[in-house]
Each structure stands twice: as structure tokens, then as C-alpha cells.
PDB file of N, CA and C in Angstrom:
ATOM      1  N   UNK A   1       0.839  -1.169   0.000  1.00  0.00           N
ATOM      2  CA  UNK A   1       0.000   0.000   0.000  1.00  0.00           C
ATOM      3  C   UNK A   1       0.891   1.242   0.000  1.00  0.00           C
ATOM      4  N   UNK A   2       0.516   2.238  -0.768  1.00  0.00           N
ATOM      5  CA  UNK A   2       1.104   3.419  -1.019  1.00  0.00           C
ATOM      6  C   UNK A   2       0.645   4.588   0.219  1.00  0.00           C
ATOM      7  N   UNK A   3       1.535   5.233   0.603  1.00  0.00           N
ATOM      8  CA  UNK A   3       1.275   6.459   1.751  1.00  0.00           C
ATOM      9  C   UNK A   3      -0.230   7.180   0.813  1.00  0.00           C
ATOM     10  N   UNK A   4      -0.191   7.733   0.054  1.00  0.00           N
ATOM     11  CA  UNK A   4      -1.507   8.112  -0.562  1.00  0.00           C
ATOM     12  C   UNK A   4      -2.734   7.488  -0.704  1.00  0.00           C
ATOM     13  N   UNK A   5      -2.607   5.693  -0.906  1.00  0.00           N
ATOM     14  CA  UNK A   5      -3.402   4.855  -0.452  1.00  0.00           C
ATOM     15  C   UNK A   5      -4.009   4.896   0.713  1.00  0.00           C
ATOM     16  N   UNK A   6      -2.918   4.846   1.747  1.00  0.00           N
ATOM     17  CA  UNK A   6      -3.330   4.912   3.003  1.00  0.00           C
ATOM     18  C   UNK A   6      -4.176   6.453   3.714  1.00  0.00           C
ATOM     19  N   UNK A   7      -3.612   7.144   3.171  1.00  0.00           N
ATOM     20  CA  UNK A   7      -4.231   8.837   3.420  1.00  0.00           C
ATOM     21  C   UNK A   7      -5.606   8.882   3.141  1.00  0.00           C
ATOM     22  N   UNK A   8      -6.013   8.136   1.771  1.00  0.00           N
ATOM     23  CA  UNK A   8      -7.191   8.239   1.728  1.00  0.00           C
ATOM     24  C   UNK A   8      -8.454   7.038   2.460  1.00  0.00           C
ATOM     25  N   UNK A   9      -7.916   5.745   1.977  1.00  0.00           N
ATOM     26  CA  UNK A   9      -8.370   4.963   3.574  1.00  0.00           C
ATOM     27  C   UNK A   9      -8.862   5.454   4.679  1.00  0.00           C
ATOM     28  N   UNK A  10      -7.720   5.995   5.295  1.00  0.00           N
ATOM     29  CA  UNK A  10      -8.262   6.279   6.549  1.00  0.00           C
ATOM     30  C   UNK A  10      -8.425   7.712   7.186  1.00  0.00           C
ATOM     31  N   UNK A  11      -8.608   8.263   5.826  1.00  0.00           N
ATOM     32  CA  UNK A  11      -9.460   9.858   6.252  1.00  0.00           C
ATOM     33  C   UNK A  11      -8.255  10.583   6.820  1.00  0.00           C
ATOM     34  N   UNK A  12      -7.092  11.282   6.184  1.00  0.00           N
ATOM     35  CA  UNK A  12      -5.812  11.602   7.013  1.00  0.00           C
ATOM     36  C   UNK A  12      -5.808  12.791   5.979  1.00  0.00           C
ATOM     37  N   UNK A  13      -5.313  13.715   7.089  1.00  0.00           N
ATOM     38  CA  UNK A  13      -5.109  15.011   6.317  1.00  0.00           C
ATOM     39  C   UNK A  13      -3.553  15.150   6.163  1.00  0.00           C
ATOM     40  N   UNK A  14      -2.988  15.554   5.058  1.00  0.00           N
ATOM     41  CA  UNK A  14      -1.803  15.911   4.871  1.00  0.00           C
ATOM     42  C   UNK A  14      -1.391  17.231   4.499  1.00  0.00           C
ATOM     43  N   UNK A  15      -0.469  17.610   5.532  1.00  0.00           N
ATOM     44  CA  UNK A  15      -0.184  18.765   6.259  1.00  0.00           C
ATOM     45  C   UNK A  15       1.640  19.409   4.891  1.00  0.00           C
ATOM     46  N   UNK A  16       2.029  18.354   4.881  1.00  0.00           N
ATOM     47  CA  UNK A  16       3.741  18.429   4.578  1.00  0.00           C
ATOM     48  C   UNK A  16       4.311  17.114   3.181  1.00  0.00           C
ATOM     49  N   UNK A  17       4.994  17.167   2.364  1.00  0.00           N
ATOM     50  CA  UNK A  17       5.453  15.869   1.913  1.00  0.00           C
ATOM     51  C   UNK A  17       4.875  15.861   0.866  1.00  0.00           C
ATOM     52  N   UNK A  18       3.813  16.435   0.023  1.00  0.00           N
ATOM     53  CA  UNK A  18       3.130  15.878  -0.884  1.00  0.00           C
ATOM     54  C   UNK A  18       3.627  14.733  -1.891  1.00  0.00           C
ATOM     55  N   UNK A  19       5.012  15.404  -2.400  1.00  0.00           N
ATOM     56  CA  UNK A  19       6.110  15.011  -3.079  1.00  0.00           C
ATOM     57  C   UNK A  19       6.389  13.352  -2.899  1.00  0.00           C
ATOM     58  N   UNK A  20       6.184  13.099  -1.398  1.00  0.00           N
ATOM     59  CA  UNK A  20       6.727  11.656  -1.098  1.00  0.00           C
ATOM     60  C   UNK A  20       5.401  10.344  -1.303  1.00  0.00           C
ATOM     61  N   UNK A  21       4.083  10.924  -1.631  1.00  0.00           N
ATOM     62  CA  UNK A  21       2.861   9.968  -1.235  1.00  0.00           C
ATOM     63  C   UNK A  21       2.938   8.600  -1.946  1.00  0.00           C
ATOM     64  N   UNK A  22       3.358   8.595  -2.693  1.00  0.00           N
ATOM     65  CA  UNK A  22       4.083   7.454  -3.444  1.00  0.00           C
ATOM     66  C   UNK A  22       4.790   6.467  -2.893  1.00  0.00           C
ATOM     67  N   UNK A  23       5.341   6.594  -1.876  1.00  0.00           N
ATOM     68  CA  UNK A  23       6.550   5.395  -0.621  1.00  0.00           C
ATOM     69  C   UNK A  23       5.524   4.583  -0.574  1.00  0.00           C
ATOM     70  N   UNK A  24       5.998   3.180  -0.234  1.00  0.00           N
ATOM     71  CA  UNK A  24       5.380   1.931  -0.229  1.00  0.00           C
ATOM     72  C   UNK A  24       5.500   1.720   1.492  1.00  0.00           C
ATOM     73  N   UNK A  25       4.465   1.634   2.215  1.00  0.00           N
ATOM     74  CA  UNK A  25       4.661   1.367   3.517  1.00  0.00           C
ATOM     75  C   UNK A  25       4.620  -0.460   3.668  1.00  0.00           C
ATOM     76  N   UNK A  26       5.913  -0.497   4.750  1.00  0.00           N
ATOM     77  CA  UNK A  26       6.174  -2.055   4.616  1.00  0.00           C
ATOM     78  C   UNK A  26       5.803  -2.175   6.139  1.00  0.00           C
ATOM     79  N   UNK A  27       5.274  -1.546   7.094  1.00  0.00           N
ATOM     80  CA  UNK A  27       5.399  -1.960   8.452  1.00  0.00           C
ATOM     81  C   UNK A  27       4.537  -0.679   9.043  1.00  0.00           C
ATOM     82  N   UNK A  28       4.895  -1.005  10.630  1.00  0.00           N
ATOM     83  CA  UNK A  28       4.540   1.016  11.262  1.00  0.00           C
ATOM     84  C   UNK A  28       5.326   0.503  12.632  1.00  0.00           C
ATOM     85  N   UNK A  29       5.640   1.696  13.135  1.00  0.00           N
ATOM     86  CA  UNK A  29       6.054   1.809  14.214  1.00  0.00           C
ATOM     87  C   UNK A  29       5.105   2.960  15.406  1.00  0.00           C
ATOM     88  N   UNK A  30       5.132   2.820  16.620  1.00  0.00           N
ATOM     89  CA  UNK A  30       4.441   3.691  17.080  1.00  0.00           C
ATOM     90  C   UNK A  30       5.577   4.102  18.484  1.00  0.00           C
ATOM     91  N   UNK A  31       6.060   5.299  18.172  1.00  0.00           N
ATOM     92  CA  UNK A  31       6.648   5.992  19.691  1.00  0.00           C
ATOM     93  C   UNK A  31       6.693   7.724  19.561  1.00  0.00           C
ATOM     94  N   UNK A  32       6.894   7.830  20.914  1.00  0.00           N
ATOM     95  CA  UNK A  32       7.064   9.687  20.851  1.00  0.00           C
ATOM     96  C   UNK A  32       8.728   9.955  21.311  1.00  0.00           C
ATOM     97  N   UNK A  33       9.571   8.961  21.858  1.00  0.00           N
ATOM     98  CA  UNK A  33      11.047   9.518  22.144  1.00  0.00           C
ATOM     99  C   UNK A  33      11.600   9.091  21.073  1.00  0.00           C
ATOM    100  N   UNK A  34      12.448  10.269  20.849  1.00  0.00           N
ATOM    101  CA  UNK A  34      12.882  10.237  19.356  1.00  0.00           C
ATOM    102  C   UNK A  34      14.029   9.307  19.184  1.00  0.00           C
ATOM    103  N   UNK A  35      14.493   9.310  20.562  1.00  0.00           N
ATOM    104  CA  UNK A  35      15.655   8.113  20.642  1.00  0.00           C
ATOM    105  C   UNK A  35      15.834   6.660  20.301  1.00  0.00           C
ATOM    106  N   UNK A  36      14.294   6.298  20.635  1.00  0.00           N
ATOM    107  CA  UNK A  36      13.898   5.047  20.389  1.00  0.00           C
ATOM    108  C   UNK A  36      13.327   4.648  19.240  1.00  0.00           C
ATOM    109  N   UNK A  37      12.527   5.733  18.623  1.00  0.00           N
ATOM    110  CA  UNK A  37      12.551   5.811  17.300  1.00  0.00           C
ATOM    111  C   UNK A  37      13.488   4.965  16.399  1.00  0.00           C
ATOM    112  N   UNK A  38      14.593   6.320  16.767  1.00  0.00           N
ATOM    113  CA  UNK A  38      16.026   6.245  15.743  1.00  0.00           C
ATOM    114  C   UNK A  38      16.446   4.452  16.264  1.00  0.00           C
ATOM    115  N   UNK A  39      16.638   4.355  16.699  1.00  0.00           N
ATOM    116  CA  UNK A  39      16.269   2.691  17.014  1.00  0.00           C
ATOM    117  C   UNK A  39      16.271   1.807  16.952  1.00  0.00           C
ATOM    118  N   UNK A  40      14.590   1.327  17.154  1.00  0.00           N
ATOM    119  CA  UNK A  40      13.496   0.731  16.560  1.00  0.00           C
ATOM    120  C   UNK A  40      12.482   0.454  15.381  1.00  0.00           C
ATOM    121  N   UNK A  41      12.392   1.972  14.734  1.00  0.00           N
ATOM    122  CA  UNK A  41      11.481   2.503  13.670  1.00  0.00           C
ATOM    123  C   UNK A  41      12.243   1.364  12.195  1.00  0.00           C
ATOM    124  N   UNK A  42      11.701   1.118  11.260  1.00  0.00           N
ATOM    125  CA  UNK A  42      12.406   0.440  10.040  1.00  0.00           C
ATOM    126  C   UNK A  42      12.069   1.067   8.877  1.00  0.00           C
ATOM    127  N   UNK A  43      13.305   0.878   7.811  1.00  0.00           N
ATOM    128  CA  UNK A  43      12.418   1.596   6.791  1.00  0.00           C
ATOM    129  C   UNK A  43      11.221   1.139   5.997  1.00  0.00           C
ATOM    130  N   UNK A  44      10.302   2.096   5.971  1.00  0.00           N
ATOM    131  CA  UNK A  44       9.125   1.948   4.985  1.00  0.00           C
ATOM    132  C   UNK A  44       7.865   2.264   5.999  1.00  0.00           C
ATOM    133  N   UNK A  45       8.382   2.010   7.604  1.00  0.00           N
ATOM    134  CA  UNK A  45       7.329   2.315   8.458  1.00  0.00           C
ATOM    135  C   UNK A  45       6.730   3.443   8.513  1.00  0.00           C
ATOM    136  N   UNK A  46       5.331   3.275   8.675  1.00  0.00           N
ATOM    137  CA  UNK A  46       4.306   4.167   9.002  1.00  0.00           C
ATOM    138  C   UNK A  46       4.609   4.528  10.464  1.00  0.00           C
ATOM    139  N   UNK A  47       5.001   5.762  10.836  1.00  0.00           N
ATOM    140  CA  UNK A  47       5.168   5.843  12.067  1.00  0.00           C
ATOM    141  C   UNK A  47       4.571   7.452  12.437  1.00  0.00           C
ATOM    142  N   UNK A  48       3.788   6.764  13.702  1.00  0.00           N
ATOM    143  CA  UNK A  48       2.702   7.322  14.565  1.00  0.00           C
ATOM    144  C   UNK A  48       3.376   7.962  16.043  1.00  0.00           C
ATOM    145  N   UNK A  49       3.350   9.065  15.946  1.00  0.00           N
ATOM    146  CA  UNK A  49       3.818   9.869  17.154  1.00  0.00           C
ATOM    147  C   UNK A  49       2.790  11.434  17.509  1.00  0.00           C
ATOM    148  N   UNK A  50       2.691  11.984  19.020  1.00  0.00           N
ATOM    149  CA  UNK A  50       2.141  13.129  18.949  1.00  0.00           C
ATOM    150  C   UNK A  50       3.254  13.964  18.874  1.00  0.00           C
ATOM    151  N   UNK A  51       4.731  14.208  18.521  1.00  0.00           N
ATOM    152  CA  UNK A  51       5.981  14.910  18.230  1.00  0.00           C
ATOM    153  C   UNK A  51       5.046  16.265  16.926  1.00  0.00           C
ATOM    154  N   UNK A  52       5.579  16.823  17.036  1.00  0.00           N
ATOM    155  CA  UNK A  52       5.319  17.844  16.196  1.00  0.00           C
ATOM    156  C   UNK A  52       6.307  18.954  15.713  1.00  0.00           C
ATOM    157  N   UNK A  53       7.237  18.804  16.274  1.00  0.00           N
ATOM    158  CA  UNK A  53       8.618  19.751  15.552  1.00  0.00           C
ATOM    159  C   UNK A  53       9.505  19.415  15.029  1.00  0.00           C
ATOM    160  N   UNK A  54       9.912  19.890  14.550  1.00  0.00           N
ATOM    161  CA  UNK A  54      11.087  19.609  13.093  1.00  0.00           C
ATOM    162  C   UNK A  54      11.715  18.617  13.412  1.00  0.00           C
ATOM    163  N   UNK A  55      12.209  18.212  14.421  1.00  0.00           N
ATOM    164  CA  UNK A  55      13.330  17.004  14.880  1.00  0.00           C
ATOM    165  C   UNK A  55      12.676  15.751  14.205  1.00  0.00           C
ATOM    166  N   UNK A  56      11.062  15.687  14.206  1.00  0.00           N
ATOM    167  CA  UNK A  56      10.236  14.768  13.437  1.00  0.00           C
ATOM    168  C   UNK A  56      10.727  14.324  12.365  1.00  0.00           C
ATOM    169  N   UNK A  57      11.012  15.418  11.141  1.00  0.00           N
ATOM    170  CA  UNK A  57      11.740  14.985  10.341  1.00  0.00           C
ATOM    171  C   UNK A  57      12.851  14.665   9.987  1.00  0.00           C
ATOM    172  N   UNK A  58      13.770  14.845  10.565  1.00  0.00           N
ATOM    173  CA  UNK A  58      14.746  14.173  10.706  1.00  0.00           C
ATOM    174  C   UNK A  58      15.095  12.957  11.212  1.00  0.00           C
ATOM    175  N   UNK A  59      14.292  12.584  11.972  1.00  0.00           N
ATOM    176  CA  UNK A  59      14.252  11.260  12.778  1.00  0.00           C
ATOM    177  C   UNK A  59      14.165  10.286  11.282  1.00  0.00           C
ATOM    178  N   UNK A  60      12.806  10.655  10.501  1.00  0.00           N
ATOM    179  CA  UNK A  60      11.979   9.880   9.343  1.00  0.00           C
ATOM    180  C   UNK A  60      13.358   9.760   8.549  1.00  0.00           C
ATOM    181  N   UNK A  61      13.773  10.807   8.301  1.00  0.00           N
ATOM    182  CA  UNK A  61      14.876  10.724   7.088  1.00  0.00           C
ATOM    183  C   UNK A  61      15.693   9.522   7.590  1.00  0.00           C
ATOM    184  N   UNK A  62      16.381   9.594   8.795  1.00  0.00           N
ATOM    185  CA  UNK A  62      17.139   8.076   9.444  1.00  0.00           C
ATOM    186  C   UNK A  62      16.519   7.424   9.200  1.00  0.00           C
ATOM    187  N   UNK A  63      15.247   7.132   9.539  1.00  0.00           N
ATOM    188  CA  UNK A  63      14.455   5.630   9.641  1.00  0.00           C
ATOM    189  C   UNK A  63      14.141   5.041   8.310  1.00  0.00           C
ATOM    190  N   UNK A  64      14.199   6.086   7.318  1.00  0.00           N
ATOM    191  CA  UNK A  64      13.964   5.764   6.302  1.00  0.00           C
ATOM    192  C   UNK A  64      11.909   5.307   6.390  1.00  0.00           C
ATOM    193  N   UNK A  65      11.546   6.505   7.274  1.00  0.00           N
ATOM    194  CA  UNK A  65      10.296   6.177   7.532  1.00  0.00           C
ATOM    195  C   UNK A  65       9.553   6.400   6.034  1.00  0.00           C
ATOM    196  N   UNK A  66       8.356   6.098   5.557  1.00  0.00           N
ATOM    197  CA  UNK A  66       7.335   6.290   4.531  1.00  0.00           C
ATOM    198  C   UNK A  66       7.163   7.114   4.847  1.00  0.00           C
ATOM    199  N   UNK A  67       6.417   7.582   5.949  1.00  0.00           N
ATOM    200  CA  UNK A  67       5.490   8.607   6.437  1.00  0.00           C
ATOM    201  C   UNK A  67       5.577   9.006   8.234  1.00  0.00           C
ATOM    202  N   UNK A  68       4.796  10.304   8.118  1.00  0.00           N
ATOM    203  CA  UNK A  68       5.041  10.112   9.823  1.00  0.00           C
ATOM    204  C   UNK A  68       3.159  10.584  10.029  1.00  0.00           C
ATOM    205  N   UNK A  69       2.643  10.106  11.142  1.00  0.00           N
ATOM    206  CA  UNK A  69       0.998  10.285  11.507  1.00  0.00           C
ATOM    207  C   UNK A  69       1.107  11.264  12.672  1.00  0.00           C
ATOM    208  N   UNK A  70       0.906  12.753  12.925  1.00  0.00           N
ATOM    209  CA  UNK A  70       0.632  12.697  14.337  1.00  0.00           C
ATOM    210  C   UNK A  70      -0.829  12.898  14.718  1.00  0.00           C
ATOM    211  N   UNK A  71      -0.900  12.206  15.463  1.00  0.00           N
ATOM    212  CA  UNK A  71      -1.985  11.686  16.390  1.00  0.00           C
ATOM    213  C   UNK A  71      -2.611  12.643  16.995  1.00  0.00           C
ATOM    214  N   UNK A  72      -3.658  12.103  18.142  1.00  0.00           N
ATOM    215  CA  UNK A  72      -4.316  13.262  19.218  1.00  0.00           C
ATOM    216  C   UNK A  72      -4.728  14.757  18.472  1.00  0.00           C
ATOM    217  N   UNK A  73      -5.014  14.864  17.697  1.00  0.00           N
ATOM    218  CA  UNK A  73      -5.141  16.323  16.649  1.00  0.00           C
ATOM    219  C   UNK A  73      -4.167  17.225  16.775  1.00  0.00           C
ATOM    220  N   UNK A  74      -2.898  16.950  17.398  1.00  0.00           N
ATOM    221  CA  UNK A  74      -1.496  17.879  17.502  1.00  0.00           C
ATOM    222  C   UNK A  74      -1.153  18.802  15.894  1.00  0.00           C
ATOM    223  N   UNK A  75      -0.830  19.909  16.088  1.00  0.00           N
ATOM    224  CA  UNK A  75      -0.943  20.525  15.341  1.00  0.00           C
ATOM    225  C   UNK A  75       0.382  20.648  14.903  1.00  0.00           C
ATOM    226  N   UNK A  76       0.849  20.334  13.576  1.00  0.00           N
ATOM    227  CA  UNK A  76       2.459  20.420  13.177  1.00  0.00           C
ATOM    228  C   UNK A  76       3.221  21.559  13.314  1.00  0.00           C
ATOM    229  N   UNK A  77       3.799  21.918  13.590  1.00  0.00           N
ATOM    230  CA  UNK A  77       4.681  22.896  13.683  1.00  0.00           C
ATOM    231  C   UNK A  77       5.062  23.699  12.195  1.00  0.00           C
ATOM    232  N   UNK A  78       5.566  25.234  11.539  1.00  0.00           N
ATOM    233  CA  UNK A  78       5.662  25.460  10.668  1.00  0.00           C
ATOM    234  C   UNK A  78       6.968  25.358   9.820  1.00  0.00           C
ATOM    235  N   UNK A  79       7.870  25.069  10.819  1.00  0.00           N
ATOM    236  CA  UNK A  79       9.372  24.494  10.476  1.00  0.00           C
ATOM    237  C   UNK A  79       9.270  22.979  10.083  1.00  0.00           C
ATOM    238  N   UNK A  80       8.361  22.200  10.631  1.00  0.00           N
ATOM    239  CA  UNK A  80       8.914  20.890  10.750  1.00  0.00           C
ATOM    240  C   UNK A  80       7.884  20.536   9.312  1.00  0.00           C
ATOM    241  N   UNK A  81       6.873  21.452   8.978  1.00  0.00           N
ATOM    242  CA  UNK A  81       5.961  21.287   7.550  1.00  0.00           C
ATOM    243  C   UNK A  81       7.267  21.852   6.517  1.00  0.00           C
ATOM    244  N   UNK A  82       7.930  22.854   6.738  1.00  0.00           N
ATOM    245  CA  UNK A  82       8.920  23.609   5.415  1.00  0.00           C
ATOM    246  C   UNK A  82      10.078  22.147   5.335  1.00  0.00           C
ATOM    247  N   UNK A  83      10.727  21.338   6.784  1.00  0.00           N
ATOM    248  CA  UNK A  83      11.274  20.600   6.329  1.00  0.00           C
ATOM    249  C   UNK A  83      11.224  19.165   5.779  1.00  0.00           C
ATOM    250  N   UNK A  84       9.681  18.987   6.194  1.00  0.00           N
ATOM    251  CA  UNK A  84       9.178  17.772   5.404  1.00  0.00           C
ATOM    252  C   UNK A  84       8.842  17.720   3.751  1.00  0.00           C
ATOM    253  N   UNK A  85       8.510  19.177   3.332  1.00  0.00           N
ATOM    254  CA  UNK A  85       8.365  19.639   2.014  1.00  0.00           C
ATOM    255  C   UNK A  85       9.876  19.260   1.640  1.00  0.00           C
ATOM    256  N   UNK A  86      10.819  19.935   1.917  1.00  0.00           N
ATOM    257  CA  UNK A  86      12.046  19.615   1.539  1.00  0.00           C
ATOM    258  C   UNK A  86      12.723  18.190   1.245  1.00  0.00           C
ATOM    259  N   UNK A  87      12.251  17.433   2.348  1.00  0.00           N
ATOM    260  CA  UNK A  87      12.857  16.061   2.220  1.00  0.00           C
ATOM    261  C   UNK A  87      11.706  14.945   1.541  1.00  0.00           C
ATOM    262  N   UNK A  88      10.377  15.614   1.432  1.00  0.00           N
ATOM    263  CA  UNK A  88       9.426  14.485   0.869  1.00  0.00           C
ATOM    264  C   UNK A  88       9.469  13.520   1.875  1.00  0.00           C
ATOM    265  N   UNK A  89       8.614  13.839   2.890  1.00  0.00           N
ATOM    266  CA  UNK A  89       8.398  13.488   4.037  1.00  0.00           C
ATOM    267  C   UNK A  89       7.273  13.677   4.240  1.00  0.00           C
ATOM    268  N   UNK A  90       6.232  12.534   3.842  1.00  0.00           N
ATOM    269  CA  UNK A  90       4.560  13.137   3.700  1.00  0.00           C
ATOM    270  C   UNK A  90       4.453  13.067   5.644  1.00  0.00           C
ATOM    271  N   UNK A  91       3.925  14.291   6.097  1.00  0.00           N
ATOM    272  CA  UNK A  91       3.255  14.116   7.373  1.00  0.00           C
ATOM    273  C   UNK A  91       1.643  14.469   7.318  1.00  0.00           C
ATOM    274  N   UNK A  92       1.128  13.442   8.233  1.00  0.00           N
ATOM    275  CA  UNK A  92      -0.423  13.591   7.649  1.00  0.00           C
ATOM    276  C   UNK A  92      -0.698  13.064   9.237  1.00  0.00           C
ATOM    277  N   UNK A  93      -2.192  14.042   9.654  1.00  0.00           N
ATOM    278  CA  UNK A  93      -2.227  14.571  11.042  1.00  0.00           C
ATOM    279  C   UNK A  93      -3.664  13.586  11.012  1.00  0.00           C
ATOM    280  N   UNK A  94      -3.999  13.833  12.449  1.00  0.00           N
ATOM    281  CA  UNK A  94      -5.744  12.706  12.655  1.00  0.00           C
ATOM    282  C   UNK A  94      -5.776  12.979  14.128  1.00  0.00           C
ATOM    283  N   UNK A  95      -7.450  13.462  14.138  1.00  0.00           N
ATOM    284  CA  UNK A  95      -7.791  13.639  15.598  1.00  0.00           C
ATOM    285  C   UNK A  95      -7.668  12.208  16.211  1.00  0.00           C
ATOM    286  N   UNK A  96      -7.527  10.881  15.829  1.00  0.00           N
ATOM    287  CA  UNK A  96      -7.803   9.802  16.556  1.00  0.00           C
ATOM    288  C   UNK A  96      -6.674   9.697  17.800  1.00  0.00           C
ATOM    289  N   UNK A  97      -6.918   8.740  18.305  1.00  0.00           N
ATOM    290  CA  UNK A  97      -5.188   8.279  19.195  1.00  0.00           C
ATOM    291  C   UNK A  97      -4.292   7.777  18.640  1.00  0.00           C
ATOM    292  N   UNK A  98      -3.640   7.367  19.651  1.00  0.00           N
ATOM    293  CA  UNK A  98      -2.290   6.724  18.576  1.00  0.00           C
ATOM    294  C   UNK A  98      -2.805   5.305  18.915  1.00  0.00           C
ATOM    295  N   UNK A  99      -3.195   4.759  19.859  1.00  0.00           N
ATOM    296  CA  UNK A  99      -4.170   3.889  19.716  1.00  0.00           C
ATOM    297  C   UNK A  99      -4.926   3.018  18.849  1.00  0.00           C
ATOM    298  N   UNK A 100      -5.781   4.163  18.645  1.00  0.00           N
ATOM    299  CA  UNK A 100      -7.052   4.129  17.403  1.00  0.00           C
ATOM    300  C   UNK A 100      -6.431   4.051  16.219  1.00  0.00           C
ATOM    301  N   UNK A 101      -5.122   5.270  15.953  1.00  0.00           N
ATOM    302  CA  UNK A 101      -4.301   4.800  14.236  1.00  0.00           C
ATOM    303  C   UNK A 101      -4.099   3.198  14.508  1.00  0.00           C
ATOM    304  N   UNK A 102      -3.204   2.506  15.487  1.00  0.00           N
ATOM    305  CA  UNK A 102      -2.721   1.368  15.240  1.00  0.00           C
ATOM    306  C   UNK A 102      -3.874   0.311  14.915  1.00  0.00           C
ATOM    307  N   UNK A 103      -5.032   0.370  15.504  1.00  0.00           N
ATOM    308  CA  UNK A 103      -6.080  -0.411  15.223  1.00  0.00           C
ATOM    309  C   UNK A 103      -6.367  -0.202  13.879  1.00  0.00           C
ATOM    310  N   UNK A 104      -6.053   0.873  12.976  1.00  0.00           N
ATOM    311  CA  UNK A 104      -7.227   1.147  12.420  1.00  0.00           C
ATOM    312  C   UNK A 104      -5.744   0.582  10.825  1.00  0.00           C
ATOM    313  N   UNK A 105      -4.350   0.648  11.209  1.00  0.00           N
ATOM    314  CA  UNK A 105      -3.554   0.460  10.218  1.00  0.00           C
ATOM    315  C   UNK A 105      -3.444  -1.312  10.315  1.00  0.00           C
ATOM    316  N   UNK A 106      -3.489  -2.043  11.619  1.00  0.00           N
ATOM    317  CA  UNK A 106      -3.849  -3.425  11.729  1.00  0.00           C
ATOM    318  C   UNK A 106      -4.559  -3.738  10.263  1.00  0.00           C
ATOM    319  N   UNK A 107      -6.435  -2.811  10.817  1.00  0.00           N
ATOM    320  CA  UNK A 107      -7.253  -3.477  10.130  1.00  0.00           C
ATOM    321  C   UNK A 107      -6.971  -3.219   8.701  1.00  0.00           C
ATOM    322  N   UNK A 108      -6.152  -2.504   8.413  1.00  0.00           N
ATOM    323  CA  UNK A 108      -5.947  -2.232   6.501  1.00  0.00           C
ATOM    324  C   UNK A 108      -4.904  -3.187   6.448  1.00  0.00           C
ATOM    325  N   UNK A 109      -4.373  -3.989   7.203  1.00  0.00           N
ATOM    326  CA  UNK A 109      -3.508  -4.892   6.631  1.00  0.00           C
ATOM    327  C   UNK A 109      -1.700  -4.506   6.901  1.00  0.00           C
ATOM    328  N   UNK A 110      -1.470  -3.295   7.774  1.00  0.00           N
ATOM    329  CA  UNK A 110       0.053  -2.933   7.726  1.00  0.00           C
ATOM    330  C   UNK A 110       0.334  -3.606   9.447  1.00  0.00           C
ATOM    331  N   UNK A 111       1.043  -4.442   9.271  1.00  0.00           N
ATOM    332  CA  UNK A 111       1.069  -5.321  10.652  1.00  0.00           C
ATOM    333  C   UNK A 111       2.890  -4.447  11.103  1.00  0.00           C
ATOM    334  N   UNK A 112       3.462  -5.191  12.087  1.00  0.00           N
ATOM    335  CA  UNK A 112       4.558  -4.630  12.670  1.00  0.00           C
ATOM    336  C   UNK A 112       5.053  -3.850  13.323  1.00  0.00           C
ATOM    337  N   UNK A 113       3.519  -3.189  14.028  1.00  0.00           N
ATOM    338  CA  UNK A 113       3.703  -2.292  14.503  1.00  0.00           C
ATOM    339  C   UNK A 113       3.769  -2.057  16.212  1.00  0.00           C
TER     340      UNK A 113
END
């Protein structure tokens, strides 16, 4: 499934990245310390955090993340949208939990998370 696939699935607004919607998500990861992230996270993962500032993207670029979700309706930051444009780093936001994303990326079939 394609990050744009998935955006529209499951009702996700995209904030940053347009450029990248195309990445093939192979997995997801779900954390908010960026440490563990850098990590844990694998590439191609869909990864779900309420993080919202630029460090976000940079983390993705290491992980070689697809995409990044933030959760809880957190509102992205305007640095961390200019540097996801830059790197094609789709970030795409959702009032649900981080919770509710993992249930809801289960039920579309992206396990690993």
C-alpha cells in the first residue's frame, strides 16, 4: 500500500510531503522519544507519534520512515511542515489516538507495529 493509499483509507489530512505519497509502507512503528525511534522505527514504516517539531523529520529521514501520523489532533509545527516539504516526508495529522491509528492500520492490513 502506497502512503496516498493509506491517506485516503483512513481519512488523514496531509499537512507536509506531498512530493513523497508514493513510498510503499512495509510496516509502522508507534513511539514519541525520538531516541527510540532512531532505534526501533524500520524503513518503509508508518510511524505514529504526537511529536510535532522539526526534529520529526529528521528522525523519518534516518528511519527511512514512509510517512510520519501525528496523532491526538497535535498541530504540526511550521518548520517541521517547510522541512518535510524539503525532504518528501509526507506528514499527515488525525484527531484519533495513537491507539485508534494502530487499530485502524492493523485493520488495513500494515502489521509490525
Amino acid at each position: 500500500m502506497t502512503v496516498e493509499e493509506l491517506k485516503i483509507k483512513l481519512n488523514l489530512e496531509l499537512v507536509a510531503g506531498k512530493e513523497g505519497l508514493q513510498g510503499e509502507i512495509k510496516g509502522g512503528f508507534v513511539g514519541d522519544l525520538l531516541s527510540v525511534v532512531m532505534g526501533k522505527a524500520k524503513e518503509g514504516n508508518v510511524w505514529i507519534t504526537i511529536q510535532s517539531h522539526v526534529n520529526i523529520v529528521a528522525v523519518a529521514v534516518l528511519t527511512g520512515s514512509a510517512c510520519i501520523i501525528v496523532s491526538e489532533g497535535f498541530k504540526v509545527e511550521e518548520d517541521a511542515i517547510a522541512k518535510a516539504d524539503e525532504e518528501n516526508i509526507p506528514i499527515l495529522t488525525t484527531k484519533k489516538s495513537s491507539y485508534e491509528m494502530v487499530s485502524d492500520l492493523v485493520a488495513k492490513g500494515i502489521k509490525n507495529i
